[in-house]
N, C-alpha and C. Protein backbone atom coordinates (compact mmCIF):
# COMPACT_ATOMS: atom_id res chain seq x y z
N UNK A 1 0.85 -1.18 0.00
CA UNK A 1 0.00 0.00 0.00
C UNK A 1 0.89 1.23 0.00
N UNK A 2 0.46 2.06 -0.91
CA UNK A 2 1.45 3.30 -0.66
C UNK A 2 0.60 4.93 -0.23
N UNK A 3 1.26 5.55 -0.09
CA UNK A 3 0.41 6.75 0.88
C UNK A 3 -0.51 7.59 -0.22
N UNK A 4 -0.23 7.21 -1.48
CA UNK A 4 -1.00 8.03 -2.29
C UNK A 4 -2.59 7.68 -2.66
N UNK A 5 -2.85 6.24 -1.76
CA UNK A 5 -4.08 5.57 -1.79
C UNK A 5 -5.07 6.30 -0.91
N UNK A 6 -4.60 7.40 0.13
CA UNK A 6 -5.34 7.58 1.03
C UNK A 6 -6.36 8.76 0.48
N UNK A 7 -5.74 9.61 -0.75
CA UNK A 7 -6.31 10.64 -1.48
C UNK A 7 -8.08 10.55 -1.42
N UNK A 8 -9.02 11.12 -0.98
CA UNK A 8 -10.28 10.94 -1.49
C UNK A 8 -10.82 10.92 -2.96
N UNK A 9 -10.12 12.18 -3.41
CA UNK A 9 -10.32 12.28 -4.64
C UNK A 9 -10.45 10.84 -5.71
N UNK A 10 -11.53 10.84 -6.73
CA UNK A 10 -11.26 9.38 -7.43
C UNK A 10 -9.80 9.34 -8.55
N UNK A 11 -9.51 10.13 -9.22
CA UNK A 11 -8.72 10.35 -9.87
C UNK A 11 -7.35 11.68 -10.06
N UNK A 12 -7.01 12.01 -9.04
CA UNK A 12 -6.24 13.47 -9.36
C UNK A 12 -5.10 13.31 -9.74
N UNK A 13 -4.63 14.54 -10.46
CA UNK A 13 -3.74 14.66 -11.30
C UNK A 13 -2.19 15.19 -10.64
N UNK A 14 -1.37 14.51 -11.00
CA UNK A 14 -0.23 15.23 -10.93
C UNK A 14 0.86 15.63 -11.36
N UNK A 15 1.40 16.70 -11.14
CA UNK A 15 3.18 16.73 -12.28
C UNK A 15 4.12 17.09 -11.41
N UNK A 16 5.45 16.18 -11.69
CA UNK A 16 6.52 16.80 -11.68
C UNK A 16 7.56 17.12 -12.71
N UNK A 17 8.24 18.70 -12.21
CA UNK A 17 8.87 19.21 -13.25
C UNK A 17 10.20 18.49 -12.77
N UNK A 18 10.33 17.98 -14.08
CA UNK A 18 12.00 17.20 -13.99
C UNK A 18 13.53 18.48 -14.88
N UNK A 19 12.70 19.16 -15.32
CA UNK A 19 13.59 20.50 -16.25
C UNK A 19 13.07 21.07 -17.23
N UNK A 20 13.93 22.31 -17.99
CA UNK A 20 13.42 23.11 -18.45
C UNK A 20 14.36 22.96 -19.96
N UNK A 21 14.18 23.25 -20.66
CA UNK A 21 14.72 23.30 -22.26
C UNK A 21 14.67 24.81 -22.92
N UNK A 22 15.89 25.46 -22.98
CA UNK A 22 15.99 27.05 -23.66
C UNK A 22 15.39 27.88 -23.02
N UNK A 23 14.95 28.08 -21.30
CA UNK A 23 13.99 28.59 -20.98
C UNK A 23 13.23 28.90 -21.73
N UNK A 24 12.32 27.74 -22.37
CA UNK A 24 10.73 28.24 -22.99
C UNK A 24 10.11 26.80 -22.61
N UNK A 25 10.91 25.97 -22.39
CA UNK A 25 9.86 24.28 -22.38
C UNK A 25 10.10 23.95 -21.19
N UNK A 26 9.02 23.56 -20.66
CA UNK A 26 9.00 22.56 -19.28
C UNK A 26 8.84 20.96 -19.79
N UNK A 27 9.18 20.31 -18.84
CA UNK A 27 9.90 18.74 -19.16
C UNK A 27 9.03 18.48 -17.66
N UNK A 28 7.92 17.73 -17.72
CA UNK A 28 7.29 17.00 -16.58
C UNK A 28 7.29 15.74 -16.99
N UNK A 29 6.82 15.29 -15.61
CA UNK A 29 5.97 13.65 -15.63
C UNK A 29 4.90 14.00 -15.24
N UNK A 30 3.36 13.61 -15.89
CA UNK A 30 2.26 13.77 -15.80
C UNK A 30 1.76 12.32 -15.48
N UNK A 31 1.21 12.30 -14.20
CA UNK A 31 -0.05 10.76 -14.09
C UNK A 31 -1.31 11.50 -13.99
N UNK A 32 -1.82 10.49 -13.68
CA UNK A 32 -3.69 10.46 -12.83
C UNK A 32 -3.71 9.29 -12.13
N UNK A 33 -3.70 9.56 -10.81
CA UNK A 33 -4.63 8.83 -9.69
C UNK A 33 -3.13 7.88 -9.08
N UNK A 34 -2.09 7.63 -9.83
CA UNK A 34 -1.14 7.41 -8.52
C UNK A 34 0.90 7.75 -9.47
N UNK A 35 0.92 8.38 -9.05
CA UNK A 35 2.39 9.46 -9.20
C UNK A 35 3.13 8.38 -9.69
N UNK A 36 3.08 7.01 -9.53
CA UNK A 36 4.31 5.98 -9.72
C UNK A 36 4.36 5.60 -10.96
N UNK A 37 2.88 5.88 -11.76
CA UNK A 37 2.73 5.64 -13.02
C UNK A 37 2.84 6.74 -13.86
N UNK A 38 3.81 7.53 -14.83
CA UNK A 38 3.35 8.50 -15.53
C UNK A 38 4.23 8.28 -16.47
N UNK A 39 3.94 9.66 -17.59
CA UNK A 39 4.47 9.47 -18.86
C UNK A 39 4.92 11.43 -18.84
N UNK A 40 6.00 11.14 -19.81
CA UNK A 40 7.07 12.37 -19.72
C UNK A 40 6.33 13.17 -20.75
N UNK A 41 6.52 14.20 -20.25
CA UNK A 41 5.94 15.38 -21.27
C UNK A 41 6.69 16.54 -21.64
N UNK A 42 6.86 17.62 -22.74
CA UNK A 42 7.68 18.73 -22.52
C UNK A 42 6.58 19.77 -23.57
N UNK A 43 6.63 20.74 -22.48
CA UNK A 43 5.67 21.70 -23.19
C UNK A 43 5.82 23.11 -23.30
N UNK A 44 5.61 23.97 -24.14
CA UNK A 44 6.14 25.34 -23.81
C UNK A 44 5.60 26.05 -22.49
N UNK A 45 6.22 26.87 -22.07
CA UNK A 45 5.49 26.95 -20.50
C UNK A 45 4.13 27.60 -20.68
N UNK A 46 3.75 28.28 -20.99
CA UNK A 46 2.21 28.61 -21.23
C UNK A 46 0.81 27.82 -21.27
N UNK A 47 1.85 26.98 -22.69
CA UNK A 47 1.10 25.57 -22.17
C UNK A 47 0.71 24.75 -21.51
N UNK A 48 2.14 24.65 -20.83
CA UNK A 48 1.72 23.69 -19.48
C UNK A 48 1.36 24.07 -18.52
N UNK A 49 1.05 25.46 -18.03
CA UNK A 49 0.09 26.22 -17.14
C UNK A 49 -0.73 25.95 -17.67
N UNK A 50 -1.72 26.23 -18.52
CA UNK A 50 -2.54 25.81 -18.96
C UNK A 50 -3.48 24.69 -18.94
N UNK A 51 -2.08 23.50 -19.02
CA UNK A 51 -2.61 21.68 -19.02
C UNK A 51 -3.01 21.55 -17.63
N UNK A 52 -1.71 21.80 -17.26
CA UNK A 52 -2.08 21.99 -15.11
C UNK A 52 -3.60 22.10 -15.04
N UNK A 53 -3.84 23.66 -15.33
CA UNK A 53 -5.44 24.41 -15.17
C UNK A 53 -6.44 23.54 -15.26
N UNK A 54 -5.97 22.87 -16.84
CA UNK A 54 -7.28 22.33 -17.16
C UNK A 54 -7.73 21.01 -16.44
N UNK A 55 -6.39 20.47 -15.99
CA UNK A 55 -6.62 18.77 -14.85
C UNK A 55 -6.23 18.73 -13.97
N UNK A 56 -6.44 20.23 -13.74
CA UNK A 56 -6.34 20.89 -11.85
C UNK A 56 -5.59 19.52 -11.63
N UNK A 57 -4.11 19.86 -11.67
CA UNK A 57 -2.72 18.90 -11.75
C UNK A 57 -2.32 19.64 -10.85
N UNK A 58 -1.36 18.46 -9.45
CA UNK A 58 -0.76 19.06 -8.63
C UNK A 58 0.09 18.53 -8.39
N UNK A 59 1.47 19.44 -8.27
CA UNK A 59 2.98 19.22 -8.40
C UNK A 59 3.04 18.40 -7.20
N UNK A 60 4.13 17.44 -7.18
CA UNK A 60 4.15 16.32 -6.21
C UNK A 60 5.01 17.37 -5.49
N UNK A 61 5.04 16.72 -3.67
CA UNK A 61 5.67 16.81 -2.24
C UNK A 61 7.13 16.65 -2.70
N UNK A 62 7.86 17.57 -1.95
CA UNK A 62 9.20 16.59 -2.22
C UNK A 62 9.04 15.05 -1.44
N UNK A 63 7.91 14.97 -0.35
CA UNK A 63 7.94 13.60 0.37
C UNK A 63 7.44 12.35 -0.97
N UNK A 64 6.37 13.34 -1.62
CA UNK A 64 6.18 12.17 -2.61
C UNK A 64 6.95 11.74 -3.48
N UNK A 65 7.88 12.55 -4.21
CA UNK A 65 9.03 12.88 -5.00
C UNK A 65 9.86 11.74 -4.58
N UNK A 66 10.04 11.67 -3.12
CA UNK A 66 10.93 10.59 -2.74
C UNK A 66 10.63 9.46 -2.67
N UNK A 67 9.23 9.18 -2.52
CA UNK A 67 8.88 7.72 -2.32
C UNK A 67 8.94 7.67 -3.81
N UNK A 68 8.57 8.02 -4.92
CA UNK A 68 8.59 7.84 -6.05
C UNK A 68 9.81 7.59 -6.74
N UNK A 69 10.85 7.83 -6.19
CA UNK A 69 12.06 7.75 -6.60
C UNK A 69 12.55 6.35 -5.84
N UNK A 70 11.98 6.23 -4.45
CA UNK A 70 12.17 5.03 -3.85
C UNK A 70 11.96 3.79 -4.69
N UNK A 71 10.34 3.73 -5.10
CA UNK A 71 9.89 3.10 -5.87
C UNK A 71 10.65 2.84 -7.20
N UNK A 72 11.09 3.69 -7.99
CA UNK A 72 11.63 3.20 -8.97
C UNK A 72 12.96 2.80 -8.70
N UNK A 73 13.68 2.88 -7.91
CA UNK A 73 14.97 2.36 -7.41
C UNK A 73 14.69 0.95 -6.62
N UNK A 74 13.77 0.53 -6.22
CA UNK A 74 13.52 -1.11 -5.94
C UNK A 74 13.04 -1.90 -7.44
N UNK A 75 12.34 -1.01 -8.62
CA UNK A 75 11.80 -2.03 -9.17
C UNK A 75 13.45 -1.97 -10.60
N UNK A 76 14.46 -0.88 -10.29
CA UNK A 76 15.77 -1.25 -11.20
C UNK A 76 16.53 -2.39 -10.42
N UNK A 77 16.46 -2.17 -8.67
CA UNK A 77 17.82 -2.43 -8.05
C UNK A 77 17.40 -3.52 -7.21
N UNK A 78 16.41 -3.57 -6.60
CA UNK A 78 15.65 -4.42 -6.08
C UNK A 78 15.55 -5.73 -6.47
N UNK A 79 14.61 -6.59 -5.15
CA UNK A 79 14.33 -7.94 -5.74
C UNK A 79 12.85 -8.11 -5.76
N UNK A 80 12.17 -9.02 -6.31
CA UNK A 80 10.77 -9.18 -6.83
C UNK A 80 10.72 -9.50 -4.80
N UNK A 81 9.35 -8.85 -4.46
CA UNK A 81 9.22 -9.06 -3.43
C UNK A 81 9.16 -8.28 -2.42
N UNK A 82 10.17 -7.03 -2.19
CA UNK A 82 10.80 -6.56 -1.29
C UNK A 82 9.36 -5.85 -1.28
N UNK A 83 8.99 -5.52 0.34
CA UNK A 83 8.11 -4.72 0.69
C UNK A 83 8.37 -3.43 1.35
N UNK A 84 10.13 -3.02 1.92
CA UNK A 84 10.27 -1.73 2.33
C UNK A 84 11.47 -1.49 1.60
């Protein structure tokens, strides 16, 4: 179980900005409904204010940031199994 289950919300959105390109493009990871799953995006920044707006998207915790990084560092480094 991870802490992002506790959300009421059925589906919310989130991004993190991983960098910026020529200062004009933002470089996120965008999910819905749990941060561990997402897909990379890069958008001019206007835009991606915008995308945010429209799926009232909210930038992850640095706490979440870390479990998310946790997470993907057990499923490179890890063994099938491990629960902490």
């Amino acid at each position: 179980m991870h802490a992002f289950q506790a959300n009421p919300e059925p589906n919310p959105c989130f991004v993190r900005i991983t960098g910026t390109q020529r200062q004009r493009f933002i470089e996120f990871e965008f999910s819905v409904g749990d941060p561990e799953l997402s897909v990379e995006m890069i958008m001019p920044v206007q835009a991606f204010e915008e995308f945010c707006a429209r799926h009232d998207a909210r930038q992850l915790s640095a706490e979440q940031v870390a479990q998310v990084e946790y997470e993907r560092l057990k499923w490179r480094f890890g063994e099938p199994g491990i629960t902490e």
